[in-house]
Protein backbone atom coordinates (compact mmCIF):
# COMPACT_ATOMS: atom_id res chain seq x y z
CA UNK A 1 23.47 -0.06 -7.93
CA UNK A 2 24.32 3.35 -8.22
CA UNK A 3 23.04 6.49 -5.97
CA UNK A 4 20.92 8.19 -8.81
CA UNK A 5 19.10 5.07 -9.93
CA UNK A 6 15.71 5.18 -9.20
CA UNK A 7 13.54 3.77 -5.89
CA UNK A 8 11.04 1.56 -7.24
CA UNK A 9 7.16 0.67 -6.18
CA UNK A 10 4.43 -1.60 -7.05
CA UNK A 11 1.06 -2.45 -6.47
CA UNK A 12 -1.75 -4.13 -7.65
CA UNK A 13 -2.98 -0.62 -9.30
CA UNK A 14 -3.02 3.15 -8.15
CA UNK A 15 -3.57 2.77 -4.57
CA UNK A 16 0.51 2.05 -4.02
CA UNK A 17 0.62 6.06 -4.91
CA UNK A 18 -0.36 6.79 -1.79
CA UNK A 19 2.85 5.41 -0.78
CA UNK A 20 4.54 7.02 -3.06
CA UNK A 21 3.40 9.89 -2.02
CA UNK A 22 4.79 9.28 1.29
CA UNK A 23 8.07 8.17 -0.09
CA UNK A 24 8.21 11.19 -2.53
CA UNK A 25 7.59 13.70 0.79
CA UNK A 26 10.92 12.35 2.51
CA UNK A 27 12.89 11.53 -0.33
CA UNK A 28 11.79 15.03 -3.03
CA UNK A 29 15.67 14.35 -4.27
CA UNK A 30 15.09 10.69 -5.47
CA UNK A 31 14.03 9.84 -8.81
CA UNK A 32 11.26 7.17 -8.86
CA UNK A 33 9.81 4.71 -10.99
CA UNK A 34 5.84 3.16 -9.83
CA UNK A 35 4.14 0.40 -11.07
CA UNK A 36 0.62 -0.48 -11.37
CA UNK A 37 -0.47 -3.77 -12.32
CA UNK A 38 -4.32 -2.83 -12.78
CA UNK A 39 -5.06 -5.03 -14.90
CA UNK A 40 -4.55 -8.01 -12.50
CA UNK A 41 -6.11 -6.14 -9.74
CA UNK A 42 -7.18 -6.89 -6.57
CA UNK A 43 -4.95 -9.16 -5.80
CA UNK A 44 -6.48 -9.66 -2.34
CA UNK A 45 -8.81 -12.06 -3.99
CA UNK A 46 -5.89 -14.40 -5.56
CA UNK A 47 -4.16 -17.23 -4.28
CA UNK A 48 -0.63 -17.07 -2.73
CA UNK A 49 0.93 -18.56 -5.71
CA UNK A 50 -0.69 -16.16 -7.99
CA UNK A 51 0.51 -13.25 -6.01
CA UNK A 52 3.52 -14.48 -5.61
CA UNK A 53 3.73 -14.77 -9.57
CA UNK A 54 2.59 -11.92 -10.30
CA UNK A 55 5.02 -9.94 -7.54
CA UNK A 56 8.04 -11.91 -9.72
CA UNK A 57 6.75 -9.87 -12.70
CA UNK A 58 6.49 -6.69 -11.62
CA UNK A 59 10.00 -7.06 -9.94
CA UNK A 60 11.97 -8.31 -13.21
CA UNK A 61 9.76 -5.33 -14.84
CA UNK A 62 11.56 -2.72 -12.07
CA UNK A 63 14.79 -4.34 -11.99
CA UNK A 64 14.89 -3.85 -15.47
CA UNK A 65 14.62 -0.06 -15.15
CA UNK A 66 17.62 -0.17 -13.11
CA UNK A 67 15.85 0.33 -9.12
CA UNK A 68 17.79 0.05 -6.83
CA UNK A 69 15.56 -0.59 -4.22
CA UNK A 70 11.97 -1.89 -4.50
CA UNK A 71 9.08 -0.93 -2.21
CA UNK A 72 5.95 -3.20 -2.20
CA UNK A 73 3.58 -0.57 -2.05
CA UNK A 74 0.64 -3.59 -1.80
CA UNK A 75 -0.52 -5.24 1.74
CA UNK A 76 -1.28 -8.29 0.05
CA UNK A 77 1.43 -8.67 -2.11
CA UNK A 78 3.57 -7.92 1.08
CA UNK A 79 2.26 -10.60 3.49
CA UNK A 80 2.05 -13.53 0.84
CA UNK A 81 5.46 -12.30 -1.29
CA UNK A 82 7.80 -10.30 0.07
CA UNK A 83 9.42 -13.69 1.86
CA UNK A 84 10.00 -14.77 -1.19
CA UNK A 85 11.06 -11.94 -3.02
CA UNK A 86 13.58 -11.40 -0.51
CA UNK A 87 15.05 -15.32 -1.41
CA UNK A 88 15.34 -15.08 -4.90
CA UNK A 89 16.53 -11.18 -6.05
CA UNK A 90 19.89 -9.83 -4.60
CA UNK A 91 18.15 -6.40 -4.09
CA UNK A 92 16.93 -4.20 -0.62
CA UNK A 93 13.13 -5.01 -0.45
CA UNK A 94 10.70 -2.78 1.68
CA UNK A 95 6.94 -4.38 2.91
CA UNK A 96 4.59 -3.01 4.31
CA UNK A 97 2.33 -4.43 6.98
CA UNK A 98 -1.08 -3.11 8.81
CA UNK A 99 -0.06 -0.76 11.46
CA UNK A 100 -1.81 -3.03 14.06
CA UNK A 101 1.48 -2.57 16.91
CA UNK A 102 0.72 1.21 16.81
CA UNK A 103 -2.67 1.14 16.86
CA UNK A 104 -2.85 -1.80 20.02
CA UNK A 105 -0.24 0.15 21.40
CA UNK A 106 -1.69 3.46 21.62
CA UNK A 107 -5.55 2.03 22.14
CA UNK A 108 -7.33 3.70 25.04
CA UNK A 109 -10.45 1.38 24.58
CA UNK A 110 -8.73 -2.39 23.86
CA UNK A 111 -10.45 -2.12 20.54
CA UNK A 112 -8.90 -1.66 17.04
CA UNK A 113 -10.39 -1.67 13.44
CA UNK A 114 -8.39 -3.41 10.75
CA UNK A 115 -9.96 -2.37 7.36
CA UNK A 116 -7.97 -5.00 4.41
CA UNK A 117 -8.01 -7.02 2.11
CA UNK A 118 -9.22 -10.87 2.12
CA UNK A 119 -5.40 -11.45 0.76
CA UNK A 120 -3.84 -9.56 3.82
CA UNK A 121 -6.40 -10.54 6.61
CA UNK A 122 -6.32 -14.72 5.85
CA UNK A 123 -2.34 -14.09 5.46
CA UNK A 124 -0.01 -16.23 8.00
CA UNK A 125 1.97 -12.80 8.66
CA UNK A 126 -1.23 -10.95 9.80
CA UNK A 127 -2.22 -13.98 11.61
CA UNK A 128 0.52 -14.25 13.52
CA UNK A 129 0.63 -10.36 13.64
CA UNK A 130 -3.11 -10.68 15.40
CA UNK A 131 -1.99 -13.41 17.94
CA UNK A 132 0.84 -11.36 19.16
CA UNK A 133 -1.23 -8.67 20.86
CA UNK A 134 -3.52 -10.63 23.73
CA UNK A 135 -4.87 -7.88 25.43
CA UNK A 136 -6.71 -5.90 22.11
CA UNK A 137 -9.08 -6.99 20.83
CA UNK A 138 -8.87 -6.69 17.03
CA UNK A 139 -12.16 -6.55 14.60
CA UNK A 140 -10.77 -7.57 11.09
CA UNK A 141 -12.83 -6.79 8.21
CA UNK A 142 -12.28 -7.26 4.40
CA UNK A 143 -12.99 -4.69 2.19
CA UNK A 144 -14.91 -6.53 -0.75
CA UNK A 145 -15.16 -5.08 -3.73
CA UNK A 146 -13.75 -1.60 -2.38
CA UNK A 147 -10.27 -1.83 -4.66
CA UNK A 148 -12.41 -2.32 -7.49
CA UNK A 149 -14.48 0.68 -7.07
CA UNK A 150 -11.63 2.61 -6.45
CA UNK A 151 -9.98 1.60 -9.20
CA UNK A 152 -13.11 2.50 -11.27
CA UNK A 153 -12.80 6.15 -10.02
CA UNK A 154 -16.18 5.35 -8.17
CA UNK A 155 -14.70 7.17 -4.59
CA UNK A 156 -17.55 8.75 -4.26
CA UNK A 157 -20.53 6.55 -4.90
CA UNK A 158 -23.24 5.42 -3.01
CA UNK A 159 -21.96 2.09 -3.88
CA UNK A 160 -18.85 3.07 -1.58
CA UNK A 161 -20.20 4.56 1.08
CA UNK A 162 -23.23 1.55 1.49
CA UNK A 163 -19.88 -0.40 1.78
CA UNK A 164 -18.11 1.30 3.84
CA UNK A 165 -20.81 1.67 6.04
CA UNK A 166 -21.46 -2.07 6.58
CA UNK A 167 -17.84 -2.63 7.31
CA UNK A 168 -17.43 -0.08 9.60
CA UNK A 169 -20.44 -0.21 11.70
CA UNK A 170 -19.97 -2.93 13.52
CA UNK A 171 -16.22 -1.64 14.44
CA UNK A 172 -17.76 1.71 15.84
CA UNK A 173 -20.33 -0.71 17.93
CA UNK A 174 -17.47 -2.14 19.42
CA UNK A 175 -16.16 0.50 20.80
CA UNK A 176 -12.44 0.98 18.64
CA UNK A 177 -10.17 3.92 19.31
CA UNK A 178 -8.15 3.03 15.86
CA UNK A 179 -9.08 2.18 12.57
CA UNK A 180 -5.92 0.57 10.63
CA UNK A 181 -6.39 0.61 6.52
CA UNK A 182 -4.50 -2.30 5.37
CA UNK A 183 -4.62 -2.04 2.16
CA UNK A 184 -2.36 1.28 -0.11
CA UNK A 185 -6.27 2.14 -1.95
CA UNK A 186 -8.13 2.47 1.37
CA UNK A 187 -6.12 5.88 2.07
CA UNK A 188 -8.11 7.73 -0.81
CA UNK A 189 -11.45 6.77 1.14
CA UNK A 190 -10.57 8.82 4.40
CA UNK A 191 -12.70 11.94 3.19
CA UNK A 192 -15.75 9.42 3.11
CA UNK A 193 -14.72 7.36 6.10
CA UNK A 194 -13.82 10.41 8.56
CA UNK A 195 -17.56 11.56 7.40
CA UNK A 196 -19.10 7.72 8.86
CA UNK A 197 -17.17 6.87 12.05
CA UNK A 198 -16.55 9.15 15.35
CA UNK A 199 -14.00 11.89 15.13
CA UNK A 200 -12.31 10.34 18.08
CA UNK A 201 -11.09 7.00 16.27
CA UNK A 202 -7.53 8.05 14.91
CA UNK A 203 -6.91 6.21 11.28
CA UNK A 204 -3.57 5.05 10.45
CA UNK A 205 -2.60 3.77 7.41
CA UNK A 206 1.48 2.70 6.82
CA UNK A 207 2.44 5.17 4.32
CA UNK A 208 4.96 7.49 6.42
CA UNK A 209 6.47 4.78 8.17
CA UNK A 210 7.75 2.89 4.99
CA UNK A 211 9.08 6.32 3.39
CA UNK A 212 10.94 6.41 6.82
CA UNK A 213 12.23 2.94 6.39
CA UNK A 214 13.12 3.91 2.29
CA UNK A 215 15.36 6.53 4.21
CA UNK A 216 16.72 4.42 6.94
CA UNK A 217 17.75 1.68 4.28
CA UNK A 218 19.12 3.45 1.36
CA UNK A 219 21.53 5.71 4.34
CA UNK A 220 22.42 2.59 5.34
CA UNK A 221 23.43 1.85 2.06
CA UNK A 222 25.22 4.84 1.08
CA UNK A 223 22.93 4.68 -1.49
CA UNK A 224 20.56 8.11 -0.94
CA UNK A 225 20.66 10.57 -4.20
CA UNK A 226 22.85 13.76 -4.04
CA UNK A 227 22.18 15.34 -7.36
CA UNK A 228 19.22 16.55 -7.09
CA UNK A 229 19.34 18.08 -10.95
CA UNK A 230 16.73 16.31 -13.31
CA UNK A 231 14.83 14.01 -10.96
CA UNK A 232 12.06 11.59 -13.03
CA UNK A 233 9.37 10.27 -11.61
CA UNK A 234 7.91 7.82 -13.78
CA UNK A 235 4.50 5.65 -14.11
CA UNK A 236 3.24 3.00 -15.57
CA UNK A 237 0.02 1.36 -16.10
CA UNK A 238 -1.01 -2.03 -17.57
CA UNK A 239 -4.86 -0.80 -18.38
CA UNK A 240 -5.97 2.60 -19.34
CA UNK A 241 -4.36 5.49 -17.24
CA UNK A 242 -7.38 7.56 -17.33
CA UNK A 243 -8.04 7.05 -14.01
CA UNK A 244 -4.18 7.08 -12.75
CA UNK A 245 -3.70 10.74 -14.47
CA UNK A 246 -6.95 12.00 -12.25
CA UNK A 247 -4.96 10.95 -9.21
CA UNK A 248 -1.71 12.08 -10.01
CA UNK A 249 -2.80 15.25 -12.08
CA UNK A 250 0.65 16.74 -12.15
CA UNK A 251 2.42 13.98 -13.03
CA UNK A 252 3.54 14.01 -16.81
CA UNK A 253 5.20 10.88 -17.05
CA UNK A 254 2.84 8.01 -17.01
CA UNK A 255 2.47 5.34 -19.53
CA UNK A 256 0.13 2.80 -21.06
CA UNK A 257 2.06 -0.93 -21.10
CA UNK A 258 1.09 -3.81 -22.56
CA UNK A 259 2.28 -6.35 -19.65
C-alpha cells in the first residue's frame, strides 16, 4: 500500500455518498474510489450469506483498484460482513454502526429513535448494541421500501413522506430526544424528516464519525496522502447512473459497470 493510493467505499447504491461526503470533508487531499452496487440493492432485505457475498465482491472489485483502505459505507453490510471481511483480506477495514451510544448517551427523555434497515435492526451486532444500554429505551423501526425510493430519485414523493410518517409517528409519541438513521440513504431524507418530527429531536446519522476514524487509521498507518497534486475521485455504478450524477452533480468521473 502506498500513501497516494486511493481510500475506498461501498454500498449497496448511492446512499454510501453521504459518507463519502463526510470522508471527502476531512480528507480533501485523498484520492477516492466509491462503489455502488445498485443493482443488488437493498441489501437490508437479504440474508447474511448473501450480504456477505456480495460485500466479497465489491471488495476484490476495490482491491483491484489498488485501495488501500476500504470503508463500508452500508449499515447492513457492516453488521452482517465486516467480521468477516476483516478474516479473510489483509487490508484496514472501517464499519459503520447506528450511532445509538451517542444518542442514549446524550438523551434527556430515555427515549431514542433508530430509523434502519430490516438487515441492520435483526443484526446480532445491533442486538447486542440495543441490550447494552438498560436505562433507554430504544424504538427500532425499519425503513421498508425507503432505499428503494431513494434510489428511484423519488425523495420527494408522497410515497416518502406517507412512509416516513408512519415510521416516525409512533417515535415522536414516545417521547424521543434522538432520532439515529441507520442506514448511509436515510441522510438525503432529513429535509423531509426535519419538516415531520419536533425541532427538538437532534438526528444523527454516522457519517463524520467514520471520516474521523478514516483519519485516525490511515495516521496510524503512515499512510495519509501528501501530494495533494491531481487527486481522482472516482465512481462507479452497476445500473444506470442517472440518478447517481443528480446527487453528485459535480462529479465527472462516474461510470456505468457491468458487475
Amino acid at each position: 500500500m502506498k500513501e497516494q493510493d486511493p481510500i475506498g467505499l461501498f454500498d449497496s447504491g448511492i446512499g454510501g455518498t453521504t459518507i463519502w461526503r463526510e470522508v471527502n470533508k476531512i480528507l480533501p487531499n485523498e484520492n477516492t474510489i466509491y462503489l455502488a452496487d445498485s443493482k443488488n440493492a437493498p441489501y437490508g432485505q437479504k440474508s447474511k450469506d448473501e450480504i456477505i457475498h456480495l460485500s466479497e465482491k465489491n471488495v476484490d472489485f476495490l482491491l483491484n483498484k489498488n485501495s488501500k483502505i476500504i470503508v463500508v459505507a452500508c449499515n447492513t453490510a457492516t453488521t452482517n460482513a465486516i467480521d468477516h471481511l476483516r478474516s479473510k483480506y489483509k487490508i484496514p477495514f472501517i464499519g459503520l454502526e447506528p450511532a445509538i451510544k451517542p444518542a442514549a448517551q446524550l438523551s434527556k427523555t430515555g427515549a431514542i429513535g433508530v430509523l434502519a434497515t430490516k438487515g441492520t435492526i435483526e443484526s446480532e451486532l445491533f442486538q447486542r448494541s440495543v441490550k447494552s444500554f438498560k436505562n433507554t429505551e430504544i424504538i427500532a423501526q425499519i425503513g421498508f421500501n425507503l432505499v428503494t425510493l431513494i434510489e428511484s430519485g423519488k425523495i420527494d414523493s408522497n410515497e416518502t413522506k406517507d412512509l416516513l410518517k408512519e415510521y416516525l409517528n409512533p417515535m415522536v409519541e414516545k417521547n424521543i430526544d434522538h432520532l439515529v438513521l441507520g442506514c448511509t440513504h436515510y441522510p438525503y431524507l432529513i429535509p423531509i424528516i426535519q419538516q415531520l418530527i419536533p425541532n427538538t429531536i437532534k438526528i444523527i446519522d454516522s457519517g463524520e464519525a467514520v471520516a474521523k476514524q478514516t483519519n485516525n487509521i490511515l495516521t496510524s498507518l503512515n499512510l495519509l496522502n501528501t501530494n495533494s497534486e491531481m487527486i481522482t475521485n472516482d465512481f462507479y455504478i452497476n445500473t444506470n447512473s442517472a440518478v447517481l450524477k443528480t446527487f453528485l452533480p459535480n462529479i465527472k468521473s462516474i461510470y456505468e459497470l457491468d458487475f
